[in-house]
N, C-alpha and C. Protein backbone atom coordinates (compact mmCIF):
# COMPACT_ATOMS: atom_id res chain seq x y z
N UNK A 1 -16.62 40.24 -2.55
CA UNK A 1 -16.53 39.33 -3.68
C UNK A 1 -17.20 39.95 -4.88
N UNK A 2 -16.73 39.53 -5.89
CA UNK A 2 -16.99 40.57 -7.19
C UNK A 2 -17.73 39.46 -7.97
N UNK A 3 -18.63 39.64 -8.63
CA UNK A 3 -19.20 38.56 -9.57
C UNK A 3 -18.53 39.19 -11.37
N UNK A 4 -18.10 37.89 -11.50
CA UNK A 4 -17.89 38.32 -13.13
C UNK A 4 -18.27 38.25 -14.53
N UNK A 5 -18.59 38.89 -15.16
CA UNK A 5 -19.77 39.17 -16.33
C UNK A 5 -19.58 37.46 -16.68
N UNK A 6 -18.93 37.06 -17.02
CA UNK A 6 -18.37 35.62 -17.30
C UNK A 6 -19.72 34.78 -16.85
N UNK A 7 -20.29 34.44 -15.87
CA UNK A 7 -20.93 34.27 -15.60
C UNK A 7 -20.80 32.56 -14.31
N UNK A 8 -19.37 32.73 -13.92
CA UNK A 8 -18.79 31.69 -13.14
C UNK A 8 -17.65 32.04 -12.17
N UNK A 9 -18.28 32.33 -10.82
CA UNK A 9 -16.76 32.76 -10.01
C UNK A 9 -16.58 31.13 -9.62
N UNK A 10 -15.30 31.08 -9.13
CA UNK A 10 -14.56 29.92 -8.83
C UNK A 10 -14.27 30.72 -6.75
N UNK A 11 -14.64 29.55 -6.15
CA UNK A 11 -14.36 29.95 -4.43
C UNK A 11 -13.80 29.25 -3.83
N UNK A 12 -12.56 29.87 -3.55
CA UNK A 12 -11.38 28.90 -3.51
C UNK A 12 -11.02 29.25 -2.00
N UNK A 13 -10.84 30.27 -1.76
CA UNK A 13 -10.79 30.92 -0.05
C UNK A 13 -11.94 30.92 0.48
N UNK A 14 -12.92 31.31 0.11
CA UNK A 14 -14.03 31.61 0.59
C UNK A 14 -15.41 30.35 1.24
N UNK A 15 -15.85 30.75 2.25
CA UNK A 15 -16.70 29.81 2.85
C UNK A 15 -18.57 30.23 2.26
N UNK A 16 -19.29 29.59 1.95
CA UNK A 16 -20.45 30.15 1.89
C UNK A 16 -21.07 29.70 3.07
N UNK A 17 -22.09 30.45 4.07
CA UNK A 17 -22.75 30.42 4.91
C UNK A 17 -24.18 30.57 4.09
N UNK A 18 -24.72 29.18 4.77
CA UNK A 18 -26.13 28.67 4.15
C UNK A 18 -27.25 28.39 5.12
N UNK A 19 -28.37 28.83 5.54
CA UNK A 19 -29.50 27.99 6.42
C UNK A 19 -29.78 26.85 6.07
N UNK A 20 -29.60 25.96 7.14
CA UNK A 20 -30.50 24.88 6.79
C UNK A 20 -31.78 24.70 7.14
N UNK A 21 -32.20 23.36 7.00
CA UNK A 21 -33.71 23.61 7.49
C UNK A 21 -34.05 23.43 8.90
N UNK A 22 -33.01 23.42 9.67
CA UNK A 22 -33.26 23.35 11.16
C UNK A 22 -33.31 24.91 11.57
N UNK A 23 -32.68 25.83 10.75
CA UNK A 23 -32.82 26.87 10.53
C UNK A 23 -31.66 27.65 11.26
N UNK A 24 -30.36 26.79 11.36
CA UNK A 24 -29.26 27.04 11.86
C UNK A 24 -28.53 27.09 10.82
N UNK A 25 -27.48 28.38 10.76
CA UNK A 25 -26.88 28.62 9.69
C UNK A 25 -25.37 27.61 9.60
N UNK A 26 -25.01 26.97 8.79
CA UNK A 26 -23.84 25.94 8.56
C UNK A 26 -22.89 26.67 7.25
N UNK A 27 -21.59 26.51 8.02
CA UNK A 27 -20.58 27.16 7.23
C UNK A 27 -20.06 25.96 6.26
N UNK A 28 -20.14 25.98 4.96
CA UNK A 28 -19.73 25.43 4.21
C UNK A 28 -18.36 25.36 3.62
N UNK A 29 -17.75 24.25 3.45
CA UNK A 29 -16.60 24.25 2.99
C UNK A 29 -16.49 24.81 1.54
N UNK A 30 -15.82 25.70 1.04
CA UNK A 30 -15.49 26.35 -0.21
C UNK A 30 -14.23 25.51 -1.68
N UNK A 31 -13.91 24.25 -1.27
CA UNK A 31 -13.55 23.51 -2.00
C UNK A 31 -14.01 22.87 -3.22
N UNK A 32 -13.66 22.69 -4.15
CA UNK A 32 -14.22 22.47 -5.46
C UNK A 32 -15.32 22.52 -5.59
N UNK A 33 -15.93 23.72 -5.60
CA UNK A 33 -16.86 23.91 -5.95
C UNK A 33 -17.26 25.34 -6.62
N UNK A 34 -17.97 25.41 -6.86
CA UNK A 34 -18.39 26.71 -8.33
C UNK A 34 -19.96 27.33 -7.87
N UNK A 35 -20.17 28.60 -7.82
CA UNK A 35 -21.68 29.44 -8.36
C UNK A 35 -22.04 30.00 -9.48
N UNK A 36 -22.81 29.46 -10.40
CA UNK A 36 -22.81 30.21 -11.60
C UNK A 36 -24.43 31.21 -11.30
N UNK A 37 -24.18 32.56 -11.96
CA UNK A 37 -24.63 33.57 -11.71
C UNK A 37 -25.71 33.74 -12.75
N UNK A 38 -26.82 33.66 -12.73
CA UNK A 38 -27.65 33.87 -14.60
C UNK A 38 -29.12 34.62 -14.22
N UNK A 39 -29.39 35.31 -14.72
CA UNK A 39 -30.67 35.83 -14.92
C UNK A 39 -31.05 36.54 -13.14
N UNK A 40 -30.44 36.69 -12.71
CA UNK A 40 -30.50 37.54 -11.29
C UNK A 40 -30.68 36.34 -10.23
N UNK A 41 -30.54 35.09 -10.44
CA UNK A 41 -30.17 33.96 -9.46
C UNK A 41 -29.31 33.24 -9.53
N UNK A 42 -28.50 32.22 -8.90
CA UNK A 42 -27.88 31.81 -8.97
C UNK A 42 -28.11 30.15 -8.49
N UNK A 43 -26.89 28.89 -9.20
CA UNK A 43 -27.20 27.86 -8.65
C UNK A 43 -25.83 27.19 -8.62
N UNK A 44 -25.58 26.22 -7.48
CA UNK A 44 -24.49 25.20 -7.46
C UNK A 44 -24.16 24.18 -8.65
N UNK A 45 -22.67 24.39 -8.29
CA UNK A 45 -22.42 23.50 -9.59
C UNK A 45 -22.32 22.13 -9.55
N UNK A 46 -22.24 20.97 -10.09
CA UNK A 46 -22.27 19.73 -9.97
C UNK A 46 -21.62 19.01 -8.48
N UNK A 47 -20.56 19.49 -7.95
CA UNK A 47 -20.15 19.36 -6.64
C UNK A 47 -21.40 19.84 -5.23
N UNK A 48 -22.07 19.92 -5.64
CA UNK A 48 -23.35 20.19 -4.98
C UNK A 48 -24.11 19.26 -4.40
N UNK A 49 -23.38 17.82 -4.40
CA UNK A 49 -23.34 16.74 -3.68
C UNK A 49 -22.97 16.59 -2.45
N UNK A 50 -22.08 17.66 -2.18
CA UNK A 50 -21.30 17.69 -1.09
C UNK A 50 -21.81 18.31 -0.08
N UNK A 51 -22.52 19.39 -0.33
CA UNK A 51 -23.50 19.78 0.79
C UNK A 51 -24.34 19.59 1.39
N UNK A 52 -24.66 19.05 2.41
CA UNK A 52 -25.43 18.79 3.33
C UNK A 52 -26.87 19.19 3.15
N UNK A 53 -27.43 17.67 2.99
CA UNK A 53 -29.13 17.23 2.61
C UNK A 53 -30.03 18.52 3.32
N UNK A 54 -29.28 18.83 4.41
CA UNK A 54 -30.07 19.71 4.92
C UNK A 54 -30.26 20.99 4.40
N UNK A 55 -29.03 21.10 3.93
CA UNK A 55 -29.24 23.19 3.21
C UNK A 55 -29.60 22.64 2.01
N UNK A 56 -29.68 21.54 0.97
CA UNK A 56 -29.98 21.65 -0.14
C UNK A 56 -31.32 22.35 -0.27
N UNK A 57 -32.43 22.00 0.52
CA UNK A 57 -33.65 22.20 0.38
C UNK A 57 -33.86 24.09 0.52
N UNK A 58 -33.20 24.35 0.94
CA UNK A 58 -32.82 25.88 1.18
C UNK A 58 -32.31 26.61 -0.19
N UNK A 59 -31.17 26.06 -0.45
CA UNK A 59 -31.04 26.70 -1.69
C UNK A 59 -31.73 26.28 -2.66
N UNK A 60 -32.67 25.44 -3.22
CA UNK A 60 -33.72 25.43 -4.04
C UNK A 60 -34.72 26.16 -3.54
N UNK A 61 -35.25 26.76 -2.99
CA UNK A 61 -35.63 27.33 -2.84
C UNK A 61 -35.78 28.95 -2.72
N UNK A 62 -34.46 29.22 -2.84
CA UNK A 62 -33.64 30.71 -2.98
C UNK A 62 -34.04 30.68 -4.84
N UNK A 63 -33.45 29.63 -5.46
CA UNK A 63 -33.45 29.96 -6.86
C UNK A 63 -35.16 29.80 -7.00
N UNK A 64 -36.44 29.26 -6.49
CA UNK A 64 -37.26 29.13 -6.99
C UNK A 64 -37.87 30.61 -6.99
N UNK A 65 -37.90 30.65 -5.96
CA UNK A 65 -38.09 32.54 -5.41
C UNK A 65 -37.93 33.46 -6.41
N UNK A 66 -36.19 33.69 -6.87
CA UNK A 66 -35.97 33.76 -7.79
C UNK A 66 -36.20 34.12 -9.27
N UNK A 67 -36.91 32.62 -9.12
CA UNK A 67 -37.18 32.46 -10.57
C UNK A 67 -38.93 33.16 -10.72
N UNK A 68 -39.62 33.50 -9.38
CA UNK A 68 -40.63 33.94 -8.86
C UNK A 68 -41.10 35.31 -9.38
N UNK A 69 -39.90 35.73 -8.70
CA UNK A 69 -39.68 37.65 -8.73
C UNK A 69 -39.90 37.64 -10.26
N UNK A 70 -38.65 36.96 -11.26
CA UNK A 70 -38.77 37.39 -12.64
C UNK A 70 -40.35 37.53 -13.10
N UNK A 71 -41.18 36.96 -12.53
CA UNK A 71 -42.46 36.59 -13.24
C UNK A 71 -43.28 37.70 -12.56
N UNK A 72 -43.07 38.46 -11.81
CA UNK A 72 -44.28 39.18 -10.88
C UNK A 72 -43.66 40.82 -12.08
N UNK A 73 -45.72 41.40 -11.73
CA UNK A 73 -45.43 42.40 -12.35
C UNK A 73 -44.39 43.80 -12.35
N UNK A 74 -43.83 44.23 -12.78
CA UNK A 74 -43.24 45.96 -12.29
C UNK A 74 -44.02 46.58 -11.65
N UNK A 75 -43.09 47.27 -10.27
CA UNK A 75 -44.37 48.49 -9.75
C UNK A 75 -45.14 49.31 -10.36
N UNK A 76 -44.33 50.01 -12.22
CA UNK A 76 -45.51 50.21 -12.95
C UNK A 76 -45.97 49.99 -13.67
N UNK A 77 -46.30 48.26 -13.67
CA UNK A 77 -47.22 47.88 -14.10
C UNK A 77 -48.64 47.23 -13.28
N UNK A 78 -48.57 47.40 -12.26
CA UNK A 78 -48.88 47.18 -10.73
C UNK A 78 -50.12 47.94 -11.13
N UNK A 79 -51.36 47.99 -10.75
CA UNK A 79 -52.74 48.45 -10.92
C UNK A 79 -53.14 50.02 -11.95
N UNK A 80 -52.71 49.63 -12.94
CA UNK A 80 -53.05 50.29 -13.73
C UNK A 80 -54.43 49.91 -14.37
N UNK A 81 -54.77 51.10 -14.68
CA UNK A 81 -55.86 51.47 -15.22
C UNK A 81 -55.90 51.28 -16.60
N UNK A 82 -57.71 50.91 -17.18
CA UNK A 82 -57.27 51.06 -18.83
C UNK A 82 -57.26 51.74 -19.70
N UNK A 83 -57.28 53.05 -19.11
CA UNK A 83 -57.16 54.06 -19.42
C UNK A 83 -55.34 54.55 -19.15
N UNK A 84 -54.53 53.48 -19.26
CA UNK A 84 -53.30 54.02 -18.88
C UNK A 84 -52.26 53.08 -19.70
N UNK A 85 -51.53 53.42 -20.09
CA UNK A 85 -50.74 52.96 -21.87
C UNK A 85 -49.36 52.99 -21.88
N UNK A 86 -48.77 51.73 -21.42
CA UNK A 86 -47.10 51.65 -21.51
C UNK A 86 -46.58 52.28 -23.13
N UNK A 87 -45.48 53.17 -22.92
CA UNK A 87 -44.98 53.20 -24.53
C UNK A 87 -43.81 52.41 -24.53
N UNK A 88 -43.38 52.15 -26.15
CA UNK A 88 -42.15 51.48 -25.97
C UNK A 88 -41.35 52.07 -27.43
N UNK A 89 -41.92 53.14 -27.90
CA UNK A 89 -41.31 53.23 -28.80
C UNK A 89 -41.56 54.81 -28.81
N UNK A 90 -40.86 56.26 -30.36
CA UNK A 90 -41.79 57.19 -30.45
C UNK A 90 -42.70 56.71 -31.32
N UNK A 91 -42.55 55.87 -32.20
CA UNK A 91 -43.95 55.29 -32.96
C UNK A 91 -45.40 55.59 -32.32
N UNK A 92 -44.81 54.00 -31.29
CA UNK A 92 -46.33 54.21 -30.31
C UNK A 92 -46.30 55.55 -29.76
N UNK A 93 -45.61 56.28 -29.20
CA UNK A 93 -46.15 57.23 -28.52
C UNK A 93 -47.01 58.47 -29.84
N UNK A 94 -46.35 58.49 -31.23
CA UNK A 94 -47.07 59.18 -32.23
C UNK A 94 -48.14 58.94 -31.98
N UNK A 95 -48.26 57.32 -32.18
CA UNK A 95 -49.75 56.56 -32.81
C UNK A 95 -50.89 57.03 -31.75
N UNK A 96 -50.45 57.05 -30.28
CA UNK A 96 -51.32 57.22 -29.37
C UNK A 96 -51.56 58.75 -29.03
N UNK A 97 -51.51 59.69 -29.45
CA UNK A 97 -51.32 60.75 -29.42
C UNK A 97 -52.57 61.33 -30.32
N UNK A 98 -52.13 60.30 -31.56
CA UNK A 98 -53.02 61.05 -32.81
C UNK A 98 -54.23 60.33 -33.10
N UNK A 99 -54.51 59.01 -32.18
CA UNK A 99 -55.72 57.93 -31.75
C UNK A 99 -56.22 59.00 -30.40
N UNK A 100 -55.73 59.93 -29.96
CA UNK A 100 -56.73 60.22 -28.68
C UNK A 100 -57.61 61.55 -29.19
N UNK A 101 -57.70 61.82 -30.30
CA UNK A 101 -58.35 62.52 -30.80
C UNK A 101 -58.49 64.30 -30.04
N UNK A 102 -59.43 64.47 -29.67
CA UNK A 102 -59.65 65.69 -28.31
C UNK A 102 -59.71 65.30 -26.95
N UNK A 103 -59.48 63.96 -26.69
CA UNK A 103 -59.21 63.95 -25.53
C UNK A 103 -58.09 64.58 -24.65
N UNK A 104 -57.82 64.82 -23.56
CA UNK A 104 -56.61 64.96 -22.55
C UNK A 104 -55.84 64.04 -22.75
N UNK A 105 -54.33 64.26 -23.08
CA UNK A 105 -53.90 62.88 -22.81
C UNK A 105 -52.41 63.42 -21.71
N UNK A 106 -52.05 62.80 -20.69
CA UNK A 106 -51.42 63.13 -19.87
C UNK A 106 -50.42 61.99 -19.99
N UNK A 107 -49.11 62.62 -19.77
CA UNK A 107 -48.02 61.80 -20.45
C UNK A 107 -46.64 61.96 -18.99
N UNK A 108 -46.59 60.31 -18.58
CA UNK A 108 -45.82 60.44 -17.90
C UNK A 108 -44.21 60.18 -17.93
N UNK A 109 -43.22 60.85 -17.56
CA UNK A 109 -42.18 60.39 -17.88
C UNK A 109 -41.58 59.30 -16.68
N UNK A 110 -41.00 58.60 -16.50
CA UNK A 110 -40.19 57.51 -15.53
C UNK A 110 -39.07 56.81 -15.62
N UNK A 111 -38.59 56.96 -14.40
CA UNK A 111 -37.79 55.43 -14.33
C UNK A 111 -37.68 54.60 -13.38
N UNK A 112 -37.54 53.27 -13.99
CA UNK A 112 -37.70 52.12 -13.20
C UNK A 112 -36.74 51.87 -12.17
N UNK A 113 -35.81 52.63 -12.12
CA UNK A 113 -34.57 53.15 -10.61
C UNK A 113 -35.00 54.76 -9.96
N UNK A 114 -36.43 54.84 -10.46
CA UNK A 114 -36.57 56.78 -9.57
C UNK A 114 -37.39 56.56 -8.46
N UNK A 115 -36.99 56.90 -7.41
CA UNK A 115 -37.69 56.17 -6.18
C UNK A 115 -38.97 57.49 -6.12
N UNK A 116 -39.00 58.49 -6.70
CA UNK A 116 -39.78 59.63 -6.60
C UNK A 116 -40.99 59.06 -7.26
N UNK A 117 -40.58 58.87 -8.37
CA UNK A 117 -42.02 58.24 -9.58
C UNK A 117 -42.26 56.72 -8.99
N UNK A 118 -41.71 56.32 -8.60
CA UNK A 118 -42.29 55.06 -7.50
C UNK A 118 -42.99 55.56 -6.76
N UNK A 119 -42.99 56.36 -5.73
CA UNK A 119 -43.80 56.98 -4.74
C UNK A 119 -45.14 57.57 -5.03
N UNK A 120 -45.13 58.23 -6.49
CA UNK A 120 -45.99 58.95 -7.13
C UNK A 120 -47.16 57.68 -7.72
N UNK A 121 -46.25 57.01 -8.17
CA UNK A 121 -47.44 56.07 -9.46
C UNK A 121 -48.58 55.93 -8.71
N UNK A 122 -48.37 55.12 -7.29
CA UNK A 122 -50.01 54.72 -6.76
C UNK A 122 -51.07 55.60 -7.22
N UNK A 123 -50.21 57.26 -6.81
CA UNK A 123 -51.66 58.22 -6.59
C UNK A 123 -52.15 58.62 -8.09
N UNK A 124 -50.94 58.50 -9.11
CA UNK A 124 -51.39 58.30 -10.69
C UNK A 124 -52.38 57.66 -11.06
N UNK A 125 -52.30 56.00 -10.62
CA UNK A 125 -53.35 55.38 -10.88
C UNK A 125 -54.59 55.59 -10.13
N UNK A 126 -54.24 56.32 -9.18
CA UNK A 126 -56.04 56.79 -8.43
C UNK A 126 -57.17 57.87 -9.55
N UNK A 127 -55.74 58.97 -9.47
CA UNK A 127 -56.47 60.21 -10.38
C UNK A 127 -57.04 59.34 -11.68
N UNK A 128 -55.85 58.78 -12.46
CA UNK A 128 -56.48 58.03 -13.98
C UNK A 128 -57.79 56.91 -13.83
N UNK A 129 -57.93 56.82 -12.30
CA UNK A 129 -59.50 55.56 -12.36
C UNK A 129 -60.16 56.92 -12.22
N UNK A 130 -60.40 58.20 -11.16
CA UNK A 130 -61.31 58.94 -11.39
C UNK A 130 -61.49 60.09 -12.66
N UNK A 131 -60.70 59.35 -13.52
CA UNK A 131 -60.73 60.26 -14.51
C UNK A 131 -60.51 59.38 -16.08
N UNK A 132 -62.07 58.28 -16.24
CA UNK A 132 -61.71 57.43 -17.46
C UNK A 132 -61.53 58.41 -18.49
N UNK A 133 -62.01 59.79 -18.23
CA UNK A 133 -61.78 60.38 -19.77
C UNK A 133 -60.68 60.88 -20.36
N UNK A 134 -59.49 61.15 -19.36
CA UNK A 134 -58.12 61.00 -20.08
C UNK A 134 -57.23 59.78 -20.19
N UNK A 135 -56.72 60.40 -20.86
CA UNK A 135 -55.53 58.77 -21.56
C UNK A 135 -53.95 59.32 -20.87
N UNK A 136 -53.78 58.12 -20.32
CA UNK A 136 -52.45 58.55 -19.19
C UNK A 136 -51.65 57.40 -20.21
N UNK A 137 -50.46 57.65 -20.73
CA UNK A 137 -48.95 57.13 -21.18
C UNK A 137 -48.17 57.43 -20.10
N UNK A 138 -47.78 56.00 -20.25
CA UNK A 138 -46.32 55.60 -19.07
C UNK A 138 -44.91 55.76 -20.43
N UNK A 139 -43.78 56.62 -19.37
CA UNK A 139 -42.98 56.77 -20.79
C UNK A 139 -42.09 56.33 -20.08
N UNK A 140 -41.28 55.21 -20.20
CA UNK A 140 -40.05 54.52 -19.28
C UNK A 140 -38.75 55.10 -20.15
N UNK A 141 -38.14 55.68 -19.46
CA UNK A 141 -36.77 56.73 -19.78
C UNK A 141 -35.39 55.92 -20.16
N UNK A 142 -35.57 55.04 -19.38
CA UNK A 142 -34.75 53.97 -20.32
C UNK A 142 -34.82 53.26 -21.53
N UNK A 143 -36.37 52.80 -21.67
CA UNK A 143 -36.66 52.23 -22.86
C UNK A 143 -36.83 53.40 -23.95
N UNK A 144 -37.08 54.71 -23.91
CA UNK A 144 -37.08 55.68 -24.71
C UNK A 144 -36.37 56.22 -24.72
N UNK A 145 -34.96 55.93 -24.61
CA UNK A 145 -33.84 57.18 -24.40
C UNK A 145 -34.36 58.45 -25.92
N UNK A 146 -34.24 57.61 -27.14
CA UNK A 146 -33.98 59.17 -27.89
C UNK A 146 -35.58 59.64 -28.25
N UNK A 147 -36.59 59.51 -27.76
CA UNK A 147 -37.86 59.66 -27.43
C UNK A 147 -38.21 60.86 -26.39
N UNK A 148 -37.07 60.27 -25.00
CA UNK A 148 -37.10 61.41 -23.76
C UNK A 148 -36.13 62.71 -24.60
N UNK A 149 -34.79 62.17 -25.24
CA UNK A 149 -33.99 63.00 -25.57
C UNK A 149 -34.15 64.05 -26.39
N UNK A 150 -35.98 63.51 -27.63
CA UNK A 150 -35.85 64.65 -28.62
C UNK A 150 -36.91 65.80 -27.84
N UNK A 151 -37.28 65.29 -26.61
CA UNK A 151 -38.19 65.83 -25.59
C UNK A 151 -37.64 66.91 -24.74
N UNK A 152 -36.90 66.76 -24.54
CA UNK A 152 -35.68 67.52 -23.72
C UNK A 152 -36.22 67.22 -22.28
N UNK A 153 -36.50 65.43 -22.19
CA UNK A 153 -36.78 65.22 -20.88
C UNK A 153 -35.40 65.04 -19.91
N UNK A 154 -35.39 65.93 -19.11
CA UNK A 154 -34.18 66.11 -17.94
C UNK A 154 -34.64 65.43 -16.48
N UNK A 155 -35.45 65.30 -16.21
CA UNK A 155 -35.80 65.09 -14.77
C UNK A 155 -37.30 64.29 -14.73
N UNK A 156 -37.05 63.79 -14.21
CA UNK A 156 -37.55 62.45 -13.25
C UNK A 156 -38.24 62.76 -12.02
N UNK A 157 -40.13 62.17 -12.04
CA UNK A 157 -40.63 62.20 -12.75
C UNK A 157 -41.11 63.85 -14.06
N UNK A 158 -41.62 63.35 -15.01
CA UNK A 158 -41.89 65.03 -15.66
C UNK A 158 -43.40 64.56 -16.06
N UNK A 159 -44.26 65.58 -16.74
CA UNK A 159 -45.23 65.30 -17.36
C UNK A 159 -45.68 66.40 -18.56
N UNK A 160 -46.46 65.89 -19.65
CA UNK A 160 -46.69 67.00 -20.26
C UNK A 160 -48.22 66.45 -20.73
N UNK A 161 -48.94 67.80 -20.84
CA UNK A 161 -50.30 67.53 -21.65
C UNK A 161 -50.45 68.07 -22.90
N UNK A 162 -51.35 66.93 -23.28
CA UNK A 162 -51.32 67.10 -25.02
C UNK A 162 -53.08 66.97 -25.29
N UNK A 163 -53.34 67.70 -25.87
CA UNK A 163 -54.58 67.48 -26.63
C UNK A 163 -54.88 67.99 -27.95
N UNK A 164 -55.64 67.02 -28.67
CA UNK A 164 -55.44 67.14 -29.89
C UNK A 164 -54.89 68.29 -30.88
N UNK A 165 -55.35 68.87 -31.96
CA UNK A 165 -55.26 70.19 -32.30
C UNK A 165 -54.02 70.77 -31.96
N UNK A 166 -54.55 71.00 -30.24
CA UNK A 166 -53.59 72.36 -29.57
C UNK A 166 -52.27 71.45 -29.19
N UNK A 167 -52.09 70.45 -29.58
CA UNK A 167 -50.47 69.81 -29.27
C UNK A 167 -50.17 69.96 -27.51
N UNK A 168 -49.09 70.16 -27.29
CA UNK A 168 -48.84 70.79 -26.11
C UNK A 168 -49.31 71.43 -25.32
N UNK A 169 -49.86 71.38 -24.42
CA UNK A 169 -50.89 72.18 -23.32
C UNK A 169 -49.69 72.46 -22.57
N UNK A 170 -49.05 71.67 -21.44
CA UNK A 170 -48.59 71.67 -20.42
C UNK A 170 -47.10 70.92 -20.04
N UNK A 171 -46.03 71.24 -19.28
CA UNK A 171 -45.29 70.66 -19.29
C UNK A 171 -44.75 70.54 -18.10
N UNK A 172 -44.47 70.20 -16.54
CA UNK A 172 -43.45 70.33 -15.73
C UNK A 172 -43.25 69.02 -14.69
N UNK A 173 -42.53 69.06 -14.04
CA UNK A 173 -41.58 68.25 -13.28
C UNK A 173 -42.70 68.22 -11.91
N UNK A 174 -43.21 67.16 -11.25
CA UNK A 174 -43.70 67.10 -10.06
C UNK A 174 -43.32 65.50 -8.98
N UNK A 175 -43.36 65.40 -7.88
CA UNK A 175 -43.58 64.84 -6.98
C UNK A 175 -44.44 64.32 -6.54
N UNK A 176 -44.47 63.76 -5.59
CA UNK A 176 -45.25 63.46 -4.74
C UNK A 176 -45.50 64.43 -3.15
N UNK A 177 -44.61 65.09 -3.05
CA UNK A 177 -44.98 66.83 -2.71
C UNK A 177 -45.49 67.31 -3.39
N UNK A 178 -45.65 66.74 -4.85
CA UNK A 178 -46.09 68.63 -5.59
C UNK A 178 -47.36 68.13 -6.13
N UNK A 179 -47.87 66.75 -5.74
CA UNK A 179 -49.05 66.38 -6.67
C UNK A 179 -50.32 67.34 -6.48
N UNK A 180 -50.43 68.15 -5.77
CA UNK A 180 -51.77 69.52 -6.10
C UNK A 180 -50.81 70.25 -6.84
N UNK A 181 -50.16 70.26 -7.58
CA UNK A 181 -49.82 71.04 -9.00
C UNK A 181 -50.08 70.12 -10.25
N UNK A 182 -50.10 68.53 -10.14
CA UNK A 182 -50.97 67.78 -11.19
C UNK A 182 -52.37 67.56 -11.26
N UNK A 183 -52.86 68.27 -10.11
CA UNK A 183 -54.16 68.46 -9.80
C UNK A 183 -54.84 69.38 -10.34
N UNK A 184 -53.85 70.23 -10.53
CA UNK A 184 -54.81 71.58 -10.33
C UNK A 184 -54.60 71.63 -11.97
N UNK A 185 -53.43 71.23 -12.53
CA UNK A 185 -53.73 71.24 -14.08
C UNK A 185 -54.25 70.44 -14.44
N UNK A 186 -54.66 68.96 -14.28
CA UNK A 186 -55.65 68.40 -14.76
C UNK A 186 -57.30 69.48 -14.35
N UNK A 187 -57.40 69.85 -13.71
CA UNK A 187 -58.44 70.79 -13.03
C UNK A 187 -58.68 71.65 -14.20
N UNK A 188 -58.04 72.67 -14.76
CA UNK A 188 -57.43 73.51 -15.09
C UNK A 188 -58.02 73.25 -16.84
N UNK A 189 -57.34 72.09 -17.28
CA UNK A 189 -57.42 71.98 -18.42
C UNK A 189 -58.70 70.77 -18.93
N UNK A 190 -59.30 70.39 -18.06
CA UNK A 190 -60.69 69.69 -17.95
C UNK A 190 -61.48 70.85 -17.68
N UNK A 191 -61.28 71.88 -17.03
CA UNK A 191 -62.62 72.48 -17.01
C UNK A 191 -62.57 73.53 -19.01
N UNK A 192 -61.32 73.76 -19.55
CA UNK A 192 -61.28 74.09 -21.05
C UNK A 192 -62.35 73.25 -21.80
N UNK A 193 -62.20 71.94 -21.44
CA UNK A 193 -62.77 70.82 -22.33
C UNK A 193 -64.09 71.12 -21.91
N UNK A 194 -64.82 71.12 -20.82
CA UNK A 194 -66.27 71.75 -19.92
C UNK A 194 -66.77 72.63 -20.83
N UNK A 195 -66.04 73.71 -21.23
CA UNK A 195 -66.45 74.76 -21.84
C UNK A 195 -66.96 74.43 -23.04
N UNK A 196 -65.75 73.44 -24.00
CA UNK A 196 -66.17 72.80 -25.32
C UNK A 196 -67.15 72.11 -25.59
N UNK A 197 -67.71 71.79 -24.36
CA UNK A 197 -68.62 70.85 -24.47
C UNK A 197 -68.27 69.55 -24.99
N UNK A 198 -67.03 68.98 -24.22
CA UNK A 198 -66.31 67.61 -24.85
C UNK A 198 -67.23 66.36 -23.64
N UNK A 199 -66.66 67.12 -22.46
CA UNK A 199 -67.12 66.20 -21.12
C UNK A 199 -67.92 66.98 -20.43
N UNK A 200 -68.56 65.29 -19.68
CA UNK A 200 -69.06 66.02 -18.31
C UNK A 200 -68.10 66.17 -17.45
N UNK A 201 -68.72 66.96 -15.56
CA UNK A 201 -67.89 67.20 -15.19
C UNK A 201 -66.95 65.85 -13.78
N UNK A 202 -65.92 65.96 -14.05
CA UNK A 202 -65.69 64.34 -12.75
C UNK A 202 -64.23 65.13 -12.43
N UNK A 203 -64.78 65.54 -11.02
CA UNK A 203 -63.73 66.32 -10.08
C UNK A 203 -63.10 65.16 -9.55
N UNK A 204 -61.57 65.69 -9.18
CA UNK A 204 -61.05 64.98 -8.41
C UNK A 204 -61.41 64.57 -7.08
């Protein structure tokens, strides 16, 4: 069955199979009646009389759920640190760039369909709590298309380091296999700052 942008299939052959609350599934008759489709749930249409007292309580409850999920945070927005900075524009990403003064600032690229940078974020937000002194940007690849594009971001997840002055430090593509290669350049380019006498030292 195909849902249509329209936002109303009509089920004219079709039976919907519903739990009730005895927790036995009941095949419903598909006669005048309608599902309208909105915001990633769905609800019965006024003929919704017709179904049995028992599954009603079931499908209110599907849409409350529902209406649940919309409200819970994104996985990356899920325990972040405050040291860690959604962008949504290149504005913000200028503004935050040229606000981090000499700090590290480590810049992540993502997307909210990359099951790789899903896998990765947890251990992101570990390194960015043991490390309040850099500034980690979340860069969502969808919401920045011509942001990733004037970047020549290709691949999912990527990262690049920036610190003040010297612009560009660092740039490449890692995993969650490859996270001792985000290690070792945060390593790498914190112990530069050591030298400057910017920070103390906070190993991974």
């Amino acid at each position: 069955m195909q849902v249509k942008s329209a936002g109303v299939q009509k089920l004219s052959d079709l039976s919907i199979i519903s739990l009730a609350s005895n927790g036995v599934c009941n095949t419903l008759p598909a006669t005048n009646r309608n599902l309208s489709f909105s915001n990633g749930g769905f609800s019965v249409s006024s003929s919704f009389a017709a179904i049995s007292r028992k599954t009603r309580p079931f499908l209110l409850k599907v849409n409350a759920a529902a209406a649940e999920t919309d409200d819970q945070p994104k996985w990356w927005e899920k325990n972040a640190g405050p040291n860690m900075m959604d962008i949504h524009s290149t504005e913000e990403f200028l503004d935050a760039l040229s606000q981090a003064g000499d700090r590290l600032v480590i810049v992540e690229f993502f997307g909210a369909w990359c099951a790789s940078c899903r896998a990765l974020f947890p251990k992101i937000c570990r390194i960015a709590e043991q490390h309040p002194e850099i500034i980690f940007l979340k860069v969502n690849f969808d919401e920045n298309k011509p942001l990733c594009k004037s970047l020549n971001i290709k691949v999912l997840p990527y990262f690049h380091f920036y610190r003040g002055s010297d612009g560009l430090l660092d740039s490449f593509s890692c995993s969650l296999a490859k996270l001792q290669k985000l290690k070792d350049a945060i390593a790498a380019h914190n112990k530069a700052l050591h030298k400057e006498g910017f920070l103390e030292d906070n190993t991974l």
